[in-house]
Structure formats: C-alpha cells, structure tokens
Protein backbone atom coordinates (compact mmCIF):
# COMPACT_ATOMS: atom_id res chain seq x y z
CA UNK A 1 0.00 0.00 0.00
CA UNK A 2 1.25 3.53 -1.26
CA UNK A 3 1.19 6.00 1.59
CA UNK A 4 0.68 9.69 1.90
CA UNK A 5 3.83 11.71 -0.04
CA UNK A 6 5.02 8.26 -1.62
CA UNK A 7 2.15 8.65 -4.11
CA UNK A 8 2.33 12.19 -4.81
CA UNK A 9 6.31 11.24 -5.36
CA UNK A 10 5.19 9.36 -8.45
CA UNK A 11 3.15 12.16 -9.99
CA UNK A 12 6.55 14.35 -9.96
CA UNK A 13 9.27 14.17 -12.88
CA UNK A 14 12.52 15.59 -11.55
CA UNK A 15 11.17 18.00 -9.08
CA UNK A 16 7.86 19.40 -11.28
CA UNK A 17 4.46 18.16 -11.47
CA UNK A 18 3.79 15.62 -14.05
CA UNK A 19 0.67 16.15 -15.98
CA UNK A 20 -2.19 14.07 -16.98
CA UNK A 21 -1.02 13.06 -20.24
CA UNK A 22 2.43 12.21 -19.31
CA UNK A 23 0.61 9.74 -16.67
CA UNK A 24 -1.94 8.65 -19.18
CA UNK A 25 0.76 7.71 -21.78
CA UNK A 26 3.15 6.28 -18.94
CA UNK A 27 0.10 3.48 -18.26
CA UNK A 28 -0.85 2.82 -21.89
CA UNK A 29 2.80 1.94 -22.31
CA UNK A 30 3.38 -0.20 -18.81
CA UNK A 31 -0.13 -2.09 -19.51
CA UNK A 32 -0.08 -2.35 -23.66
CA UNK A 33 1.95 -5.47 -23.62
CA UNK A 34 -0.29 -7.31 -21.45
CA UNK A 35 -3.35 -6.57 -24.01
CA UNK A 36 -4.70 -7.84 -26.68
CA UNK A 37 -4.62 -5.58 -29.69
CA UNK A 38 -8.56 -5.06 -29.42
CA UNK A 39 -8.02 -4.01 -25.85
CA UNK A 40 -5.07 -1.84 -26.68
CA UNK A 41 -7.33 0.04 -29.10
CA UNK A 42 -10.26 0.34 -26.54
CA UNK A 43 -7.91 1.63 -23.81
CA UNK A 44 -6.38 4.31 -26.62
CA UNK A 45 -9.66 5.10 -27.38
CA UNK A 46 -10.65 5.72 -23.64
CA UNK A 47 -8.09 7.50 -22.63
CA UNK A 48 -8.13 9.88 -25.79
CA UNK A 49 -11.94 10.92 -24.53
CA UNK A 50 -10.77 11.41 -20.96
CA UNK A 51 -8.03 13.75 -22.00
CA UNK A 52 -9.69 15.38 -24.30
CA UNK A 53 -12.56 15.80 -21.45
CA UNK A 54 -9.61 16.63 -19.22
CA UNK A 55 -7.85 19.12 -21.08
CA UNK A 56 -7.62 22.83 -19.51
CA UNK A 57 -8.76 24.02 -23.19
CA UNK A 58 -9.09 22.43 -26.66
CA UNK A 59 -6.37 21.50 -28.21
CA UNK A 60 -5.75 23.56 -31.15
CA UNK A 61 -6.33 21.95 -34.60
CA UNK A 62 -8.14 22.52 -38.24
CA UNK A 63 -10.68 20.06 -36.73
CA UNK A 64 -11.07 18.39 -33.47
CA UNK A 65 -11.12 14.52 -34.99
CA UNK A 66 -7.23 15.45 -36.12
CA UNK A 67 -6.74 15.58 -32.30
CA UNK A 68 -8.98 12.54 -31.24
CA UNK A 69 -7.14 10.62 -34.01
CA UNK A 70 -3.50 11.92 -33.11
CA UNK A 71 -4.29 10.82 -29.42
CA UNK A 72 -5.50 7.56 -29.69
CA UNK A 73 -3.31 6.35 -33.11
CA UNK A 74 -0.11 7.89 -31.69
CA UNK A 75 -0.56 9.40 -28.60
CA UNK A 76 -1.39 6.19 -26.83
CA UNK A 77 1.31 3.89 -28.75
CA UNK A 78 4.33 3.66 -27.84
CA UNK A 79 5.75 2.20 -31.38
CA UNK A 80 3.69 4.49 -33.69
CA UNK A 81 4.64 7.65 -31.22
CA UNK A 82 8.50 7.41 -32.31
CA UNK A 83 7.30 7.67 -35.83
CA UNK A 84 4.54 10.52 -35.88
CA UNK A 85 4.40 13.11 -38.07
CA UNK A 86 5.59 15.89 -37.37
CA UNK A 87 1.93 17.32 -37.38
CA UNK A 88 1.05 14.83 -34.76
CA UNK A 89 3.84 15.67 -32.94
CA UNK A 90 2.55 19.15 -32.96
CA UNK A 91 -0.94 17.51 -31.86
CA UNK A 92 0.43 15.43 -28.84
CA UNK A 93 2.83 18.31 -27.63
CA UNK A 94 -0.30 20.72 -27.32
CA UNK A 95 -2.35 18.09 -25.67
CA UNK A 96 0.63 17.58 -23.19
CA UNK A 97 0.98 21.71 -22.84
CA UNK A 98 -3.17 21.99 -22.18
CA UNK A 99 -3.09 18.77 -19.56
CA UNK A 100 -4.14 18.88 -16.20
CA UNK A 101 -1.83 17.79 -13.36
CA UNK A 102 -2.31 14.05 -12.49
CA UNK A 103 -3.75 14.74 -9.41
CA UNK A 104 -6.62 15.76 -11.14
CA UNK A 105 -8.36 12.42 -10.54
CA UNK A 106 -8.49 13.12 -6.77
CA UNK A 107 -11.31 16.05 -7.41
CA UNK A 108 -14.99 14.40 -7.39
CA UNK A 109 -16.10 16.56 -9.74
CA UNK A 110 -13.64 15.93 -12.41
CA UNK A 111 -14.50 12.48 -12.12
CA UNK A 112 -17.69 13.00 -12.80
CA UNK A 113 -16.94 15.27 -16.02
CA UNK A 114 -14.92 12.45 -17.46
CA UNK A 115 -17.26 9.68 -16.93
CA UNK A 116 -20.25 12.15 -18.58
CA UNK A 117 -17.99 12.72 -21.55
CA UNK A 118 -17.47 8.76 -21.36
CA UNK A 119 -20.83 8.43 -21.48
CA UNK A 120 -21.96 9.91 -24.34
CA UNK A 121 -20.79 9.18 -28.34
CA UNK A 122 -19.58 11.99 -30.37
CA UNK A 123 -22.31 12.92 -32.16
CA UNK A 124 -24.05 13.77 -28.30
CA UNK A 125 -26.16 10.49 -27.86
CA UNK A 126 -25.99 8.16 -25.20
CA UNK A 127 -23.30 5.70 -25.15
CA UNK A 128 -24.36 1.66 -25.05
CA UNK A 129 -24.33 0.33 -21.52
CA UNK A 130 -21.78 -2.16 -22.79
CA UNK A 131 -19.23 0.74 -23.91
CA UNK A 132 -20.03 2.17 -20.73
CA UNK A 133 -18.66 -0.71 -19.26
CA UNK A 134 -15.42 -0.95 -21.00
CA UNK A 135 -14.30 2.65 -21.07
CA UNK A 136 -14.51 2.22 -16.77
C-alpha cells in the first residue's frame, strides 16, 4: 500500500508536477503489452476521450477529430509515437501543454466530467451500456 507523499512522489518528474497526459501515456505503455490488440485500441480510445474531457482548453487543430485521431493512433502507442508526423507531434505536444496535473483524478467533480464525456458518443447520444462498461 502507497502512503501519503510516496504517491504524490510518483506524480513528480525531476522535481515538477507531471501532468495528466504524461501519466496517461506512462500506463498505456506499462499495460499495452499485457493486451490484446482489441483491448489496446479500446484503452487508446478511452483515454483519448478522458483527456480530451480533461484538457484545460481544446487543443488547437483545423478540426477536433485530427486531435482525437493523433491521441488515440499515436498518442497512446508507444511504437507508432516514435514515428509521428511531425503534425502529430505538434498535436500530442499541445495536448501535453493543455493537460491537467495528475492529481486531477483526486477532485470528485472531475471524475464526474470524465465519466459524462465517457458516457456519451460523439455525435451527443448516449453511449451503449456495454461501452459504458469498458471505457470504466
């Protein structure tokens, strides 16, 4: 069991806070060879709508799929981030730039922000119980 500053310890990166992202990316990475490609995909695809829910603004782009698809193609793989684009590296870096600290999980009412935005598809309908399910 991690207790009191050991855990905030882990949220730091050489003395400054580490954001959102950074943590987001640091779990797809540890957990993606575990998964099954399907799995990997639905865990990209998660964590692209939490960030995106997350993020302190929108992250500038001609349209906000380019983002989604930056984030959950590159952002959340660890062999297809070494060979983005250099637009998607433009993407990812203002997604990183616009992310909350990592702490941000601790506040109820984030929580509850990201699971809405979880909850819904993109076109503002409700989500299928069973997607519901997985993106948890």
């Amino acid at each position: 069991m991690v207790r009191g500053n050991a855990r905030l310890a882990c949220w730091q990166i050489q003395g400054r806070a580490r954001s959102w992202y950074e943590a987001a990316v640091d779990h797809a990475d540890l957990r993606s060879p575990h998964f099954s490609a399907n799995h990997r995909q639905h865990v990209a695809k998660t964590l692209t709508a939490a960030t995106i829910a997350l993020s302190e603004r929108p992250v500038r782009c001609t349209e906000p799929r380019e983002a989604r698809t930056a984030l959950r193609d590159d952002g959340f793989n660890r062999l297809r981030r070494a060979i983005a684009p250099r637009a998607v590296e433009a993407v990812l870096e203002e997604a990183a730039r616009h992310s909350p600290g990592a702490g941000v999980g601790n506040d109820p009412a984030v929580v509850r922000r990201v699971l809405a935005a979880l909850s819904v598809k993109l076109d503002g309908s409700p989500a299928a119980p069973s997607a519901l399910k997985r993106h948890r």
